[in-house]
C-alpha atoms as a PDB file:
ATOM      1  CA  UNK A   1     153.591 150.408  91.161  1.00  0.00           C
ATOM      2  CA  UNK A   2     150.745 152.703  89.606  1.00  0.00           C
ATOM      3  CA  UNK A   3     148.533 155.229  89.588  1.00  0.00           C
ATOM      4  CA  UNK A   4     145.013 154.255  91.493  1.00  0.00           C
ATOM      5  CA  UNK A   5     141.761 156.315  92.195  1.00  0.00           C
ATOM      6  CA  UNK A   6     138.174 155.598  94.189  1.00  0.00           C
ATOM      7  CA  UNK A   7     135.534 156.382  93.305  1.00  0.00           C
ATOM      8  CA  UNK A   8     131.999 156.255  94.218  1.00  0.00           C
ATOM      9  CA  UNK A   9     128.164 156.053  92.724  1.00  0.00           C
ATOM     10  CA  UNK A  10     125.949 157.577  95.572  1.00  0.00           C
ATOM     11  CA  UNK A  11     127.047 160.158  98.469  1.00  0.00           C
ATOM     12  CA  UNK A  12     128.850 158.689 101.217  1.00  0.00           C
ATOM     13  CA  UNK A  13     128.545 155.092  99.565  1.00  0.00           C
ATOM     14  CA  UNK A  14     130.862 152.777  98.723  1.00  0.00           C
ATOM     15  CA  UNK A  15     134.700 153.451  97.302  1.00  0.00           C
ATOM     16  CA  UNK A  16     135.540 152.020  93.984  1.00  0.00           C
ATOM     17  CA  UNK A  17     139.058 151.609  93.051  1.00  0.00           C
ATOM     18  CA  UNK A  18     140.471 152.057  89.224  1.00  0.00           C
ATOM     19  CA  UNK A  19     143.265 152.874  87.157  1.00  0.00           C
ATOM     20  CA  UNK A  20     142.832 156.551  85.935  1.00  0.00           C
ATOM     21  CA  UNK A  21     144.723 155.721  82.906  1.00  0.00           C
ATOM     22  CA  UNK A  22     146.198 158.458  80.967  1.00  0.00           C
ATOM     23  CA  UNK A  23     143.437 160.768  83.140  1.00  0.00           C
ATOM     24  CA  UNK A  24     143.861 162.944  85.769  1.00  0.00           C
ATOM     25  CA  UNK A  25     140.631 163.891  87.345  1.00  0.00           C
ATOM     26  CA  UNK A  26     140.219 166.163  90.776  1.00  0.00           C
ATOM     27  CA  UNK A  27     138.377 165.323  93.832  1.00  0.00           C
ATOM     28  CA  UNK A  28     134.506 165.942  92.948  1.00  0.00           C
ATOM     29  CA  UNK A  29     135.060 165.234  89.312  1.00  0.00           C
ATOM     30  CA  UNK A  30     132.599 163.037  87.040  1.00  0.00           C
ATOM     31  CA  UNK A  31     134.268 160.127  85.144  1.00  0.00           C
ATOM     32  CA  UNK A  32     133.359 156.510  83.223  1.00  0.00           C
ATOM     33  CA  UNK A  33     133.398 153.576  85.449  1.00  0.00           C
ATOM     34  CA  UNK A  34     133.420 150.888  83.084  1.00  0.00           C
ATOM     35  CA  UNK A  35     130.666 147.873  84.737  1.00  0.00           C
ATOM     36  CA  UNK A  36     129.079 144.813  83.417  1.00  0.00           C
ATOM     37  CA  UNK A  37     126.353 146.901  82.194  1.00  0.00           C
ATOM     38  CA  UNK A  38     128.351 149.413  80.463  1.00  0.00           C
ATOM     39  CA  UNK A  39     129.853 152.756  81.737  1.00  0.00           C
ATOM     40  CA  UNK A  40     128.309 154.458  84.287  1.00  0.00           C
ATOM     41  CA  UNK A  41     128.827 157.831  86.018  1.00  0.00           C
ATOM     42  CA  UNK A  42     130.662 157.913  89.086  1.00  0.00           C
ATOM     43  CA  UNK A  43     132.343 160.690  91.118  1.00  0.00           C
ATOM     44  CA  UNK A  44     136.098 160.976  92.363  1.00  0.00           C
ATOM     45  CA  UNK A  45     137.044 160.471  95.850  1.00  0.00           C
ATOM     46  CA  UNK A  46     140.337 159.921  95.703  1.00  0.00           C
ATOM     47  CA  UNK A  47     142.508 161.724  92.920  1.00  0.00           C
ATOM     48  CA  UNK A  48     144.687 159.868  91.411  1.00  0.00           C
ATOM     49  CA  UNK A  49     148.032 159.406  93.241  1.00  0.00           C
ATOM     50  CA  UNK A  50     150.619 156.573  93.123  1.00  0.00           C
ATOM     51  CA  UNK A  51     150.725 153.197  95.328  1.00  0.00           C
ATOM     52  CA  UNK A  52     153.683 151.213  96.033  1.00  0.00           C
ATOM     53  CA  UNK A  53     151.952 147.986  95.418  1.00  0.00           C
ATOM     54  CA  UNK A  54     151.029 146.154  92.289  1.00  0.00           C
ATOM     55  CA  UNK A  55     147.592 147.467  91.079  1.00  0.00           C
ATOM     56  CA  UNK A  56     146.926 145.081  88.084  1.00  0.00           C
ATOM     57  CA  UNK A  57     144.006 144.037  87.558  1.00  0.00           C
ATOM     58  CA  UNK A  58     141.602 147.347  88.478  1.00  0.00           C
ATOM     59  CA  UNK A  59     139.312 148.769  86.338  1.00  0.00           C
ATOM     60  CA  UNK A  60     140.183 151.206  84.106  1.00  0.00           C
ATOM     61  CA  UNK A  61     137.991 154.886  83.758  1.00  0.00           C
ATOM     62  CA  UNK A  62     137.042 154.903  80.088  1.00  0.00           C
ATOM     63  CA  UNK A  63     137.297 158.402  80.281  1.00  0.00           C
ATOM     64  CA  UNK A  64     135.480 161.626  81.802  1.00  0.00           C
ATOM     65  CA  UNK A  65     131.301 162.272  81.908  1.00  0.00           C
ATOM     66  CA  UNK A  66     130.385 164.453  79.239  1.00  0.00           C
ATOM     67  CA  UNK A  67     127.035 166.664  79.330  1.00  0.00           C
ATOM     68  CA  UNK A  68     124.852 164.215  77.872  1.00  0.00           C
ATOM     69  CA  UNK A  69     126.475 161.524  80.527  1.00  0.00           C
ATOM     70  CA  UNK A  70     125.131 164.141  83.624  1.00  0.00           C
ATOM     71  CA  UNK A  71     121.782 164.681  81.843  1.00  0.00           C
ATOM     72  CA  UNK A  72     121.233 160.226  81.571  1.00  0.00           C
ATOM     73  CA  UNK A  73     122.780 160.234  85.512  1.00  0.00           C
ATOM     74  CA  UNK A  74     120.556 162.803  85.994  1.00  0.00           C
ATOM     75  CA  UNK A  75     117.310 161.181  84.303  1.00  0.00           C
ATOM     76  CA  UNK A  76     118.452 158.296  86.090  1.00  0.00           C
ATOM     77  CA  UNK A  77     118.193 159.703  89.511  1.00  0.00           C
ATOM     78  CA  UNK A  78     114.473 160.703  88.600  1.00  0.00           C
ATOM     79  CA  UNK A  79     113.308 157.554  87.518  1.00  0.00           C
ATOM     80  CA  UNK A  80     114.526 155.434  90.692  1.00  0.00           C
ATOM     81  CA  UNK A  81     112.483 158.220  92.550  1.00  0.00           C
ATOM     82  CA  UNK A  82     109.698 157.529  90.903  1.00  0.00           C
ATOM     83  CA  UNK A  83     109.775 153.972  90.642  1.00  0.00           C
ATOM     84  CA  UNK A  84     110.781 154.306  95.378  1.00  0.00           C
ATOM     85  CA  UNK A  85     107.151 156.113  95.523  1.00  0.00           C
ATOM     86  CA  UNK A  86     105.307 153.648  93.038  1.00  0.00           C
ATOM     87  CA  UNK A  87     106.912 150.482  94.809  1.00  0.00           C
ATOM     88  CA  UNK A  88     105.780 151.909  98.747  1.00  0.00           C
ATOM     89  CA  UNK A  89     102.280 152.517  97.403  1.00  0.00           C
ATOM     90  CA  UNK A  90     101.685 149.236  95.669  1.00  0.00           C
ATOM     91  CA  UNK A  91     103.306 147.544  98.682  1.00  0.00           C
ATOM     92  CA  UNK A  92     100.630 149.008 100.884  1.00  0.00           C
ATOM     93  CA  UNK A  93      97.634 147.913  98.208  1.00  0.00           C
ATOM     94  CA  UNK A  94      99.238 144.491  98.441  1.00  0.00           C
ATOM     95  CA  UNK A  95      99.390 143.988 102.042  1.00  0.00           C
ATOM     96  CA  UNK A  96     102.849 142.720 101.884  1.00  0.00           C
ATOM     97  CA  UNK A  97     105.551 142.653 104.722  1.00  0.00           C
ATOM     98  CA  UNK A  98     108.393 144.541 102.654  1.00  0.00           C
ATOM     99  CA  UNK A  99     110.553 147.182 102.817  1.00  0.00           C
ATOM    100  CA  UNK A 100     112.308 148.905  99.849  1.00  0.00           C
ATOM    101  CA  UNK A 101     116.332 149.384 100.220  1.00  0.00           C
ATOM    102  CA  UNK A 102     117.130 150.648  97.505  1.00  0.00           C
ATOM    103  CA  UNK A 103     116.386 151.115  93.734  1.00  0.00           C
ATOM    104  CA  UNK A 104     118.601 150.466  90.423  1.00  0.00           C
ATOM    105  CA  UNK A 105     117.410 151.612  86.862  1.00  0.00           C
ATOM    106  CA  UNK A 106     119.023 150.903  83.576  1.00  0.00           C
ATOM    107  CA  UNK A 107     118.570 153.158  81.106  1.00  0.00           C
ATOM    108  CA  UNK A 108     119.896 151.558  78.164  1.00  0.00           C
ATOM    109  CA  UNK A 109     117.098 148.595  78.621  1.00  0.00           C
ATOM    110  CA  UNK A 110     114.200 150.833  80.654  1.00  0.00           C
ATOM    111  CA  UNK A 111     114.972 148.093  83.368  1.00  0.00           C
ATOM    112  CA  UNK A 112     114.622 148.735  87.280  1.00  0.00           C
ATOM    113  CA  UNK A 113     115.693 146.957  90.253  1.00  0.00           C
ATOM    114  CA  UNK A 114     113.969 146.995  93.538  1.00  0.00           C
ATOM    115  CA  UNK A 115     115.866 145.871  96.412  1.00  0.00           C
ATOM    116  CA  UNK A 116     113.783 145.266  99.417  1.00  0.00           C
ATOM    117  CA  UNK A 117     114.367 143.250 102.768  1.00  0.00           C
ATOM    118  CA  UNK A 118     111.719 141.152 104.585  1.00  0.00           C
ATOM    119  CA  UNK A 119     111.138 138.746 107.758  1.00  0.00           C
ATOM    120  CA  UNK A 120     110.445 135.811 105.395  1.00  0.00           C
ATOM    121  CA  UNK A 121     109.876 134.957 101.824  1.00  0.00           C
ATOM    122  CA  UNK A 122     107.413 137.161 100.034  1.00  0.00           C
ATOM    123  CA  UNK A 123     105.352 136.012  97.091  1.00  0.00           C
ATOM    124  CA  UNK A 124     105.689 139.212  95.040  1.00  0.00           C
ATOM    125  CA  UNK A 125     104.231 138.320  91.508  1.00  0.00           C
ATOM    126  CA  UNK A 126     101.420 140.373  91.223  1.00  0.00           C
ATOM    127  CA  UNK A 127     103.272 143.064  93.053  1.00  0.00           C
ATOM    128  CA  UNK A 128     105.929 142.999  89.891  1.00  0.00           C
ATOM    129  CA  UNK A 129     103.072 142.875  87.775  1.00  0.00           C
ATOM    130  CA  UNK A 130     101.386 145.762  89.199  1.00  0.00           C
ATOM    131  CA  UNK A 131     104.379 147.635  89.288  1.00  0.00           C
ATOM    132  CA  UNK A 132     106.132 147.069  85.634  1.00  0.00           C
ATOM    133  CA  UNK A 133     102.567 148.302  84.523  1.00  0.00           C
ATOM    134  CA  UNK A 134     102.805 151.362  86.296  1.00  0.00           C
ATOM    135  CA  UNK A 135     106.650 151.905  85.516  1.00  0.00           C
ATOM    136  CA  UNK A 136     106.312 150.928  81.972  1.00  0.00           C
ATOM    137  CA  UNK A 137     109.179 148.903  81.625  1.00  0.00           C
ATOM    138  CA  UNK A 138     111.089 145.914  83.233  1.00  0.00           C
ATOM    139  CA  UNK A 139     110.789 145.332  86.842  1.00  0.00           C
ATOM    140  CA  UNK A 140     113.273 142.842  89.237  1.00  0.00           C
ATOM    141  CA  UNK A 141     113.253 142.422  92.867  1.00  0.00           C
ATOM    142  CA  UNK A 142     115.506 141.500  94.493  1.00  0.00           C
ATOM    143  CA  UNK A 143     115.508 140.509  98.420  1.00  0.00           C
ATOM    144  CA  UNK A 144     118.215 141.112 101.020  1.00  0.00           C
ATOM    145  CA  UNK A 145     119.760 139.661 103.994  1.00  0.00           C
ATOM    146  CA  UNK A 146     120.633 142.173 107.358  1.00  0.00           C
ATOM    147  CA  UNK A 147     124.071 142.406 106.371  1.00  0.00           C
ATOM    148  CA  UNK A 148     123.497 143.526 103.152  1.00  0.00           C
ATOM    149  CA  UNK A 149     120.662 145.746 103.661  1.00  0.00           C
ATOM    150  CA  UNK A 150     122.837 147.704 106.409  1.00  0.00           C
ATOM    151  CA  UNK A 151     126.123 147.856 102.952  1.00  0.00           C
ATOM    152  CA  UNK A 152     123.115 149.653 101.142  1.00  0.00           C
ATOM    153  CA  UNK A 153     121.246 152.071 102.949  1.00  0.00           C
ATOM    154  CA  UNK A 154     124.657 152.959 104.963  1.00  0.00           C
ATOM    155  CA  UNK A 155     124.965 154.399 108.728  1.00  0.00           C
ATOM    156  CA  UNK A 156     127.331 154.977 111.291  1.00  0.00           C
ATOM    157  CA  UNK A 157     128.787 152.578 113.772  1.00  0.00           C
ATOM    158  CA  UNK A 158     129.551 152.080 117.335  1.00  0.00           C
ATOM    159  CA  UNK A 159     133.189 153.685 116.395  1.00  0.00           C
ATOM    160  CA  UNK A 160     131.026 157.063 115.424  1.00  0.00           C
ATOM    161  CA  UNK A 161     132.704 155.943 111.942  1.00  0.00           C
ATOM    162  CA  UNK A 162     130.318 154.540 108.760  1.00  0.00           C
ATOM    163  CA  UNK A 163     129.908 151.043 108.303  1.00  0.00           C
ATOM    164  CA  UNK A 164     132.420 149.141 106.938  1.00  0.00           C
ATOM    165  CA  UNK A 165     130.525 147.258 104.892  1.00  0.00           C
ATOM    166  CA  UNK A 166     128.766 150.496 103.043  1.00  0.00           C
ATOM    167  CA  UNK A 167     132.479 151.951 102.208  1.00  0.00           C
ATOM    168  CA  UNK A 168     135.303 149.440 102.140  1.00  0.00           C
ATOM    169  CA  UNK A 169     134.135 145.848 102.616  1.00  0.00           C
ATOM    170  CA  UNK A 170     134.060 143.475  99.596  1.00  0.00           C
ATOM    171  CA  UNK A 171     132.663 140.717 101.027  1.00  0.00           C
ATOM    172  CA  UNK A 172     131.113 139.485 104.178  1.00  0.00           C
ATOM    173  CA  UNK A 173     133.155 137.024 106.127  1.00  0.00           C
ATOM    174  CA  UNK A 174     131.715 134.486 108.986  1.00  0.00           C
ATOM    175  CA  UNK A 175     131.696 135.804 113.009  1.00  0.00           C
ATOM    176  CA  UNK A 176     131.602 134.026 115.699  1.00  0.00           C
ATOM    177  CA  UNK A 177     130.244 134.502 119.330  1.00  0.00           C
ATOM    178  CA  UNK A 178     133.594 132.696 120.007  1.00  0.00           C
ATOM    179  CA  UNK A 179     135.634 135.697 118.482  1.00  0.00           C
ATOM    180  CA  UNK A 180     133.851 138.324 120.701  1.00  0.00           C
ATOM    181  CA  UNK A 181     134.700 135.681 124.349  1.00  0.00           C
ATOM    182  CA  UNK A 182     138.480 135.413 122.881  1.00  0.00           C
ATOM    183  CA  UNK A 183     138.491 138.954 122.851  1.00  0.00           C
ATOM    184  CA  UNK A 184     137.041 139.172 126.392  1.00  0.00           C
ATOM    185  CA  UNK A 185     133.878 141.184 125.394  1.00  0.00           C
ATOM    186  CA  UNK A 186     130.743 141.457 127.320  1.00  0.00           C
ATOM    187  CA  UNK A 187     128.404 138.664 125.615  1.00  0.00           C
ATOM    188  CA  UNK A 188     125.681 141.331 125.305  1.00  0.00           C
ATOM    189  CA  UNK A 189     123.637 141.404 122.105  1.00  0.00           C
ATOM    190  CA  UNK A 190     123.768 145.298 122.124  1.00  0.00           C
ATOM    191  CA  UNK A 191     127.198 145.241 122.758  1.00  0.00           C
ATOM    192  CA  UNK A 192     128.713 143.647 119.911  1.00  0.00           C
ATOM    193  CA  UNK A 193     125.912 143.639 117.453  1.00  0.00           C
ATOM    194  CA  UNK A 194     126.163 145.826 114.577  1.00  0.00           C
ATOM    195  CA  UNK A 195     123.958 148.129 112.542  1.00  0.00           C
ATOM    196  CA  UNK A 196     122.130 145.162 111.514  1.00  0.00           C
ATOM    197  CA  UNK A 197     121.691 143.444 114.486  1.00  0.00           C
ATOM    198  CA  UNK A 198     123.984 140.694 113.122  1.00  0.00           C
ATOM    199  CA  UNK A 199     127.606 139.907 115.541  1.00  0.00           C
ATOM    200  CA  UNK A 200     130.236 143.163 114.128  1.00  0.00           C
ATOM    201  CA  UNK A 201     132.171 142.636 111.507  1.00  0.00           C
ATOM    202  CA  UNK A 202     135.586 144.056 113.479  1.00  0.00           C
ATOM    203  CA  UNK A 203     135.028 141.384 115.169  1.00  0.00           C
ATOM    204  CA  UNK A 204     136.517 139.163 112.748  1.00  0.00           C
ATOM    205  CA  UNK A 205     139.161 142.202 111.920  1.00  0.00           C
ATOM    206  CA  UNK A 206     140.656 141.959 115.693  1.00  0.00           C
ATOM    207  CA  UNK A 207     140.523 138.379 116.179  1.00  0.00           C
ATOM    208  CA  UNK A 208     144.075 137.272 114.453  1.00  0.00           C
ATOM    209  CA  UNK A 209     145.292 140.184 116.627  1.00  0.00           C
ATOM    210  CA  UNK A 210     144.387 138.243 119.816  1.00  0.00           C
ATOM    211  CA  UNK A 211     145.268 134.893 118.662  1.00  0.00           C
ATOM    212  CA  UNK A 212     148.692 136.250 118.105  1.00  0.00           C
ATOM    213  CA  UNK A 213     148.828 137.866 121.504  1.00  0.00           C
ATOM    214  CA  UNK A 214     147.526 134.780 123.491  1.00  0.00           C
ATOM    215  CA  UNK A 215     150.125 132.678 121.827  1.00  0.00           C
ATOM    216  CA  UNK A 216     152.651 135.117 123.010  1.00  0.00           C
ATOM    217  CA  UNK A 217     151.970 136.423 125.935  1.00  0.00           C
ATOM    218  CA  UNK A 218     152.240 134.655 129.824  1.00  0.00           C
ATOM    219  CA  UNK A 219     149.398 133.454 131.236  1.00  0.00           C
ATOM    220  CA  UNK A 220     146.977 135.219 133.958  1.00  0.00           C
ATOM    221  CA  UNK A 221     149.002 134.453 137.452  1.00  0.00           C
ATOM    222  CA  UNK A 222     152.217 133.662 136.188  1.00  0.00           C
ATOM    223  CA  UNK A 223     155.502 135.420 137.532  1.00  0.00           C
ATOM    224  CA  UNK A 224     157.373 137.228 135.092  1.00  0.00           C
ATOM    225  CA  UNK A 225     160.521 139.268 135.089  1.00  0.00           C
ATOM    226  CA  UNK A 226     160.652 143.110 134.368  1.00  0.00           C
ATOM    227  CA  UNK A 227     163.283 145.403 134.615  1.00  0.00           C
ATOM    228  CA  UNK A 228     161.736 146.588 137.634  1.00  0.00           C
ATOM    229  CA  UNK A 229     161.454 142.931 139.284  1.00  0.00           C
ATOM    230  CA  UNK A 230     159.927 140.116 139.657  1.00  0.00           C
ATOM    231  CA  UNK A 231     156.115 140.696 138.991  1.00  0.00           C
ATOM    232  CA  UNK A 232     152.852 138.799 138.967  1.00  0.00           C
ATOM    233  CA  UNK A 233     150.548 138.898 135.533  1.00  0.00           C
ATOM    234  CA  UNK A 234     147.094 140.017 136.680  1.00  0.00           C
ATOM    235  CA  UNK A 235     145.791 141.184 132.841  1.00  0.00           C
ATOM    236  CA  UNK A 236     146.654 141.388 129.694  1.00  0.00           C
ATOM    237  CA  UNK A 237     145.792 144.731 127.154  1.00  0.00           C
ATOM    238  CA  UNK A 238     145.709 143.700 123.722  1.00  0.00           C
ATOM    239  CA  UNK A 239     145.430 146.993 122.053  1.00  0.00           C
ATOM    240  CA  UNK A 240     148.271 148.375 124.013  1.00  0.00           C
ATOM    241  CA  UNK A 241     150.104 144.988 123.419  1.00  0.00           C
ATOM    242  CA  UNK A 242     151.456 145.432 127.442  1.00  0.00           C
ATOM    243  CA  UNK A 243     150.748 143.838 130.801  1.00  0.00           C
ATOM    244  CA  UNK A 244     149.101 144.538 133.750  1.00  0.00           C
ATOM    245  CA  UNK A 245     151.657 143.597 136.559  1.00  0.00           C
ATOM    246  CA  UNK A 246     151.111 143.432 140.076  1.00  0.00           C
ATOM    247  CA  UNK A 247     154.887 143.660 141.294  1.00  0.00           C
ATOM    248  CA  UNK A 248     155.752 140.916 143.943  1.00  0.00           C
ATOM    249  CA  UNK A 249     158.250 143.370 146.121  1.00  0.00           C
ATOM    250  CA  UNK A 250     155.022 145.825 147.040  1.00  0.00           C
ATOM    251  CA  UNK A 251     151.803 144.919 145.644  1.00  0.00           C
ATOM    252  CA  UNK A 252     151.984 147.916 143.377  1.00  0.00           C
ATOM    253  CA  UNK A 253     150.521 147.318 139.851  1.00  0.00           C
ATOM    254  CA  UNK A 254     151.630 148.846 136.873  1.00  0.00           C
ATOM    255  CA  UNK A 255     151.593 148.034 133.306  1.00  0.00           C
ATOM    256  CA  UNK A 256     154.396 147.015 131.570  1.00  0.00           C
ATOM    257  CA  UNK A 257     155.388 146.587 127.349  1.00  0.00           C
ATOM    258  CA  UNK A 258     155.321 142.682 126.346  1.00  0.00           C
ATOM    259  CA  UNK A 259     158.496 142.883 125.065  1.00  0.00           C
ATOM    260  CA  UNK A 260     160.152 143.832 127.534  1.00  0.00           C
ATOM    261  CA  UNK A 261     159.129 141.058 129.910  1.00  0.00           C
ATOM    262  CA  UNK A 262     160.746 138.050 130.510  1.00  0.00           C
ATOM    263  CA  UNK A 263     158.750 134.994 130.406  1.00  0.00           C
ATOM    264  CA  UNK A 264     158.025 133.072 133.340  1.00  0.00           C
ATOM    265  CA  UNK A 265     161.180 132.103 135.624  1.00  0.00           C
ATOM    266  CA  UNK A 266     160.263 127.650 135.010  1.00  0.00           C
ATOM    267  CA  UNK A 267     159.802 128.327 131.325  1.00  0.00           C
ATOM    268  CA  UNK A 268     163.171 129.883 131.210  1.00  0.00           C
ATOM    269  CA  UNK A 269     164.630 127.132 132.970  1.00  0.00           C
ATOM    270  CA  UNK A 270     163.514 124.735 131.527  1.00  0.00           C
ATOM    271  CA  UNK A 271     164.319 126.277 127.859  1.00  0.00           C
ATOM    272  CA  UNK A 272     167.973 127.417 128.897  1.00  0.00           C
ATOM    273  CA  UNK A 273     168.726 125.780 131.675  1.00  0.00           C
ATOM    274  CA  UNK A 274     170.645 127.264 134.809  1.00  0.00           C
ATOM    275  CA  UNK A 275     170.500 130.723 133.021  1.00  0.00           C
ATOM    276  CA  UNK A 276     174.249 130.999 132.349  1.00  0.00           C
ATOM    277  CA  UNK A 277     173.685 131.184 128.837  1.00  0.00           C
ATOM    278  CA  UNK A 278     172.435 134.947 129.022  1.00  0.00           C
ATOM    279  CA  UNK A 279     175.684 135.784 130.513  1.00  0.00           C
ATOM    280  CA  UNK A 280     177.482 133.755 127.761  1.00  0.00           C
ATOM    281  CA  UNK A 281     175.574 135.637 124.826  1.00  0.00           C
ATOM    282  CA  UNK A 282     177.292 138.828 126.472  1.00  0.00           C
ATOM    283  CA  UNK A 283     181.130 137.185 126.172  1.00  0.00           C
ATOM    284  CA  UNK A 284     182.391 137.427 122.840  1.00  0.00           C
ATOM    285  CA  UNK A 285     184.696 134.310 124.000  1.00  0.00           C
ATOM    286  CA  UNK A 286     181.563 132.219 124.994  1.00  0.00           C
ATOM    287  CA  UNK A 287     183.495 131.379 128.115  1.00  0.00           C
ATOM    288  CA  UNK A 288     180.034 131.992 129.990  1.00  0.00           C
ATOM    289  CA  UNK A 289     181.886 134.306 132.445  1.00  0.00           C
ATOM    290  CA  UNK A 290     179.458 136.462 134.508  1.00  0.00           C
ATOM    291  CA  UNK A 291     178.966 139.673 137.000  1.00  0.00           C
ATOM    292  CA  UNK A 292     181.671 141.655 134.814  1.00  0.00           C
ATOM    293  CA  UNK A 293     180.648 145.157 133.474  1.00  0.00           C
ATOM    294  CA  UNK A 294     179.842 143.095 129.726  1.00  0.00           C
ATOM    295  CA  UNK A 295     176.561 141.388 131.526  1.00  0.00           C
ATOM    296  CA  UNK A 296     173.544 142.637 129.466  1.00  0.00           C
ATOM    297  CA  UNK A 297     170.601 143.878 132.396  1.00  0.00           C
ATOM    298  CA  UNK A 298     168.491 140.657 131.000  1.00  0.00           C
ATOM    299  CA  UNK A 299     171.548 138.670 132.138  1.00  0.00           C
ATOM    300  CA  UNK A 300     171.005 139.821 135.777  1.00  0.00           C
ATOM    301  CA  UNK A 301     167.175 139.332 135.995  1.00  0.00           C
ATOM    302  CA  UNK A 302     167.181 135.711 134.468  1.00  0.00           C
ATOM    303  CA  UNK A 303     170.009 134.500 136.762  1.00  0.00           C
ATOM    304  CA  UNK A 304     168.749 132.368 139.399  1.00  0.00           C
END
């Protein structure tokens, strides 16, 4: 148990988590993230408030951004804008089929990072040539894949939330076309492709979800028992975890909670045999008496 915070490095980008230490910054607040390349400037999200679960192992804030911190971030911000509008004009002299993503500069070694994303590789050398010349300093590029060109330039989902991957997501894990038909999903490109045109990441959140679920659940056409009868599955609703029920007495469907539904009337059989056994759970003699006013109402609707 601890005190944690987020924070973040560009508007709307993505959280951070650290131990504020012996600080207690507000929401909006400046403050040291300490990084490979040193500290840099970062702004609270989250104050500081304490979690229940063990937090070792987080960064700690070195400590809050003075005035001369602001005035680097701020140099900072004007020297990746530069660099943005040097990097789109040499691209265009070049003739080359790239498109900038993003830019990182260093102060402490005058070194800048261009991130870019393209169809294919890209001979860049004279273009990093061209373009430390111009910046007068140390120039990298970098290329991206989809996924993580859609983490940094950010955007907003299907959900009408922003994309996991620009806010919480550490790392990209595999999805499968097989996730989206286990989840019963239309297997339309637009339909469960993401920002980036690559299969969506919730995909892969979900999925356990339904595994659990058809392990569980009966199978499409199977009679079940509810405490309103017997009952046919016709559907299942993960998200609600329930069943849609088409009720043998009247062909009326309804849906009904997993839980309380009986599995199948063979399964039970064959698992407790004649189904006296609910009736002797309800004796405290185990005599396996049954119809008296002890019978549990699960007793009744498993007895043959």
């Amino acid at each position: 148990m601890g005190l944690i915070c987020a924070v973040t490095f560009t508007d709307r980008g993505r959280l951070y988590y650290a131990d504020p230490g012996a600080l207690t910054p507000a929401v909006g607040d400046y403050v040291l993230y300490p990084t490979t390349e040193g500290p840099e400037v970062a702004q609270v999200m989250w104050a500081p408030q304490w979690s229940p679960q063990d937090i070792g192992g987080l960064p700690r804030l070195t400590g809050l951004a003075e005035p001369e911190h602001l005035t680097a971030l701020a140099d900072g911000r004007k020297k990746r804008a530069e660099a943005r509008v040097a990097a789109r004009r040499l691209i265009r002299a070049h003739g080359l089929p790239m498109k900038i993503v993003g830019i990182d500069h260093v102060l402490t070694d005058n070194r800048t990072v261009v991130y870019f994303s393209a169809p294919h590789r890209v001979d860049f050398r004279s273009l990093v040539r061209d373009l430390g010349a111009t910046l007068k300093g140390r120039v990298e590029l970098r290329q991206l894949s989809a996924r993580d060109e859609a983490r940094v330039i950010g955007g907003i989902g299907s959900c009408g939330r922003d994309l996991c991957c620009s806010t919480f997501m550490v790392d990209f894990e595999p999805v499968s076309v097989r996730m989206a038909k286990e989840q019963e999903l239309p297997l339309n490109p637009l339909r469960i492709s993401g920002a980036c045109g690559r299969l969506m990441c919730c995909l892969k959140f979900e999925h356990p979800l339904y595994q659990d679920f058809a392990e569980n659940a009966p199978a499409v056409g199977s009679c079940v028992s509810t405490p309103e009868g017997e009952a046919t599955v016709v559907g299942h609703s993960v998200p609600t975890d329930s069943l849609v029920l088409r009720m043998n007495a009247d062909g009326r469907r309804t849906s009904c909670a997993m839980a309380s539904v009986c599995s199948s009337r063979k399964a039970h059989d064959e698992f407790y045999g004649d189904g006296t056994v609910g009736s002797a759970q309800a004796s405290p003699s185990g005599s396996g008496a049954s119809g008296g006013s002890d019978a549990s109402p699960a007793a009744e609707h498993q007895a043959p």
